[in-house]
N, C-alpha and C. Protein backbone atom coordinates (compact mmCIF):
# COMPACT_ATOMS: atom_id res chain seq x y z
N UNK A 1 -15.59 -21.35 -0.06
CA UNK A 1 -14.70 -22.36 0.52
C UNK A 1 -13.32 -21.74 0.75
N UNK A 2 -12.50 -21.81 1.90
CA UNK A 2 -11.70 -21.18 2.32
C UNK A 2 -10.51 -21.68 1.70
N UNK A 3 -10.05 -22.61 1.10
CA UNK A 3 -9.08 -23.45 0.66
C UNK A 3 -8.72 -22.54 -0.66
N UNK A 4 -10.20 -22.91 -1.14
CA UNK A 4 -10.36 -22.24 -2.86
C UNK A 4 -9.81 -20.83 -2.84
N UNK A 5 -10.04 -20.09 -2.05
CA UNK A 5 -9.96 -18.95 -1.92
C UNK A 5 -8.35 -18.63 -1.63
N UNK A 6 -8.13 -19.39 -1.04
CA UNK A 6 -6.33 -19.27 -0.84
C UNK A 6 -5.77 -19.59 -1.56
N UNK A 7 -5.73 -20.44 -3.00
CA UNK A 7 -5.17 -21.01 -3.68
C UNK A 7 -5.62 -19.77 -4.92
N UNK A 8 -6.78 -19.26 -4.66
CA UNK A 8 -6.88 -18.03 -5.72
C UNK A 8 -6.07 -16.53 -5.41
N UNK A 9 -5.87 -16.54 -4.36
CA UNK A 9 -4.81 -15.63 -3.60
C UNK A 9 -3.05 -16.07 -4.07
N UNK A 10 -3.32 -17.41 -3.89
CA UNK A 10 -1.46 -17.65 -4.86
C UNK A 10 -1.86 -17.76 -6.35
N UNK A 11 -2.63 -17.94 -6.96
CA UNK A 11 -2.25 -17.73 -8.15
C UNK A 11 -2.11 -16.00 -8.48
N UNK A 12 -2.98 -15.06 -7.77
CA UNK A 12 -3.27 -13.71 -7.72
C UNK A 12 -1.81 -13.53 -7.54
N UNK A 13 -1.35 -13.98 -6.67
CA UNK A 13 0.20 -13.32 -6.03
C UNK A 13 1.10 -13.82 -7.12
N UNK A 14 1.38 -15.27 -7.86
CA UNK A 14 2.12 -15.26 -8.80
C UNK A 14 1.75 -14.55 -10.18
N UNK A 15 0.85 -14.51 -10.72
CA UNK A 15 0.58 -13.12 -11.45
C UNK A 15 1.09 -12.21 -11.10
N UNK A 16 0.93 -11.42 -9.68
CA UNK A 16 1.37 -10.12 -9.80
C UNK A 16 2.87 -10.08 -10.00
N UNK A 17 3.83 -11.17 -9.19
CA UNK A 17 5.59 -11.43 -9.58
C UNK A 17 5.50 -11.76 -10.76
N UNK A 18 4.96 -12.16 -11.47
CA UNK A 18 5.47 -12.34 -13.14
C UNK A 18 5.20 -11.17 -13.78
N UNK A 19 4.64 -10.21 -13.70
CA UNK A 19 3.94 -8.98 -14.12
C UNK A 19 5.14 -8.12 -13.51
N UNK A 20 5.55 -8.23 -12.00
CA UNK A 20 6.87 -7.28 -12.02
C UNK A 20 7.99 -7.74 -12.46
N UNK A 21 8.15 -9.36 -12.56
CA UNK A 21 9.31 -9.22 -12.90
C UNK A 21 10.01 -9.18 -14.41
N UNK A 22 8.70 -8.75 -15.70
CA UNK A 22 8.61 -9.21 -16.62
C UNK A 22 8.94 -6.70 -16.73
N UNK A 23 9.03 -6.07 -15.75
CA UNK A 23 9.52 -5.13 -16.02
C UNK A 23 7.94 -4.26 -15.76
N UNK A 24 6.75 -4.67 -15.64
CA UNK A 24 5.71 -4.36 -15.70
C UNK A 24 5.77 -3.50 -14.24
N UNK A 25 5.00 -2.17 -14.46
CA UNK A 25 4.59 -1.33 -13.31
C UNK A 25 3.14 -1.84 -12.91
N UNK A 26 3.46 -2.23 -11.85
CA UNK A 26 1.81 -2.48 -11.28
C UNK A 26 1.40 -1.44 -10.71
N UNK A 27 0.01 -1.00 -11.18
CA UNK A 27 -0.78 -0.26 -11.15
C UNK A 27 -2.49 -0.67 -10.16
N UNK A 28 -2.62 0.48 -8.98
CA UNK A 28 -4.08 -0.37 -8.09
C UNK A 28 -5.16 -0.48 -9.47
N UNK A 29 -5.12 0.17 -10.48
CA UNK A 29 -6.17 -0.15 -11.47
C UNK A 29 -5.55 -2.16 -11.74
N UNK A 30 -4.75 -2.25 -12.36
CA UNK A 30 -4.31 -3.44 -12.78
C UNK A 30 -4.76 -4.34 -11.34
N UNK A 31 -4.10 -4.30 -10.27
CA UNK A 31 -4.17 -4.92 -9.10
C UNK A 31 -5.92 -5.38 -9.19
N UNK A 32 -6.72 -3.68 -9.49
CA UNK A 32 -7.67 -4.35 -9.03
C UNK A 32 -8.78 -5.48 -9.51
N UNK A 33 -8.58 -4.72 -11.51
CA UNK A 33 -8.56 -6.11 -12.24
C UNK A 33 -8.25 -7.60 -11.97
N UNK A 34 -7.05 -7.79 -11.80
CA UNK A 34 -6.36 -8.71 -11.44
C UNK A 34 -7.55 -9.86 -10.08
N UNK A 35 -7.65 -8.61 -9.00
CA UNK A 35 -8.56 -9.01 -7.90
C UNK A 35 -9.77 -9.71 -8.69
N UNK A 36 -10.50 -9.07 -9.20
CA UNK A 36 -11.93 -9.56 -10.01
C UNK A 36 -11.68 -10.84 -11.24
N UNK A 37 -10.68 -10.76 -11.79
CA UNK A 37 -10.11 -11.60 -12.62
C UNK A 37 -10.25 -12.95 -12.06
N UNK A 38 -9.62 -12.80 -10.52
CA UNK A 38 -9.54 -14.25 -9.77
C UNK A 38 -10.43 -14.63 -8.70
N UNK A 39 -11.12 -13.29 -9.03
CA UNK A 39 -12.79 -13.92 -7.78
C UNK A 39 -12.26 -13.85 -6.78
N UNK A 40 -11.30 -12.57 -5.97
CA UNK A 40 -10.84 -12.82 -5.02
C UNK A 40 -11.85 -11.51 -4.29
N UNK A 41 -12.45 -12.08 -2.74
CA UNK A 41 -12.95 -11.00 -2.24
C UNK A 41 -12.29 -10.10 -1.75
N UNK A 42 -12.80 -8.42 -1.49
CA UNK A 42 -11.61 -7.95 -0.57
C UNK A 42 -11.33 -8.03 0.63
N UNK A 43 -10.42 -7.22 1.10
CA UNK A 43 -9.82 -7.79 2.12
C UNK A 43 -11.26 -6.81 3.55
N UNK A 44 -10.85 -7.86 4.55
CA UNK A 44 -11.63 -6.90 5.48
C UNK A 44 -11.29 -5.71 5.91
N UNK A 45 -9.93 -5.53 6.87
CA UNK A 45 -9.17 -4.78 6.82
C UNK A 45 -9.03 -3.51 6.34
């Protein structure tokens, strides 16, 4: 469902700003956790 999926994309995205702004280096390992964490598919692109 496309809705669901966007709303798992903003929570993905506010995770990742609390994670930088908490001093945290984001890392594509972390990112990609993060991705699987929230059931987010990848991108096509």
């Amino acid at each position: 469902d496309e809705v669901e999926i966007q709303e798992r994309q903003g929570d993905f995205i506010n995770e990742i700003r609390k994670l930088a702004a908490s001093g945290t280096t984001i890392t594509p390992t972390m990112v990609e956790k993060l991705l699987e964490e929230f059931k987010i598919p990848p991108a096509d692109n």
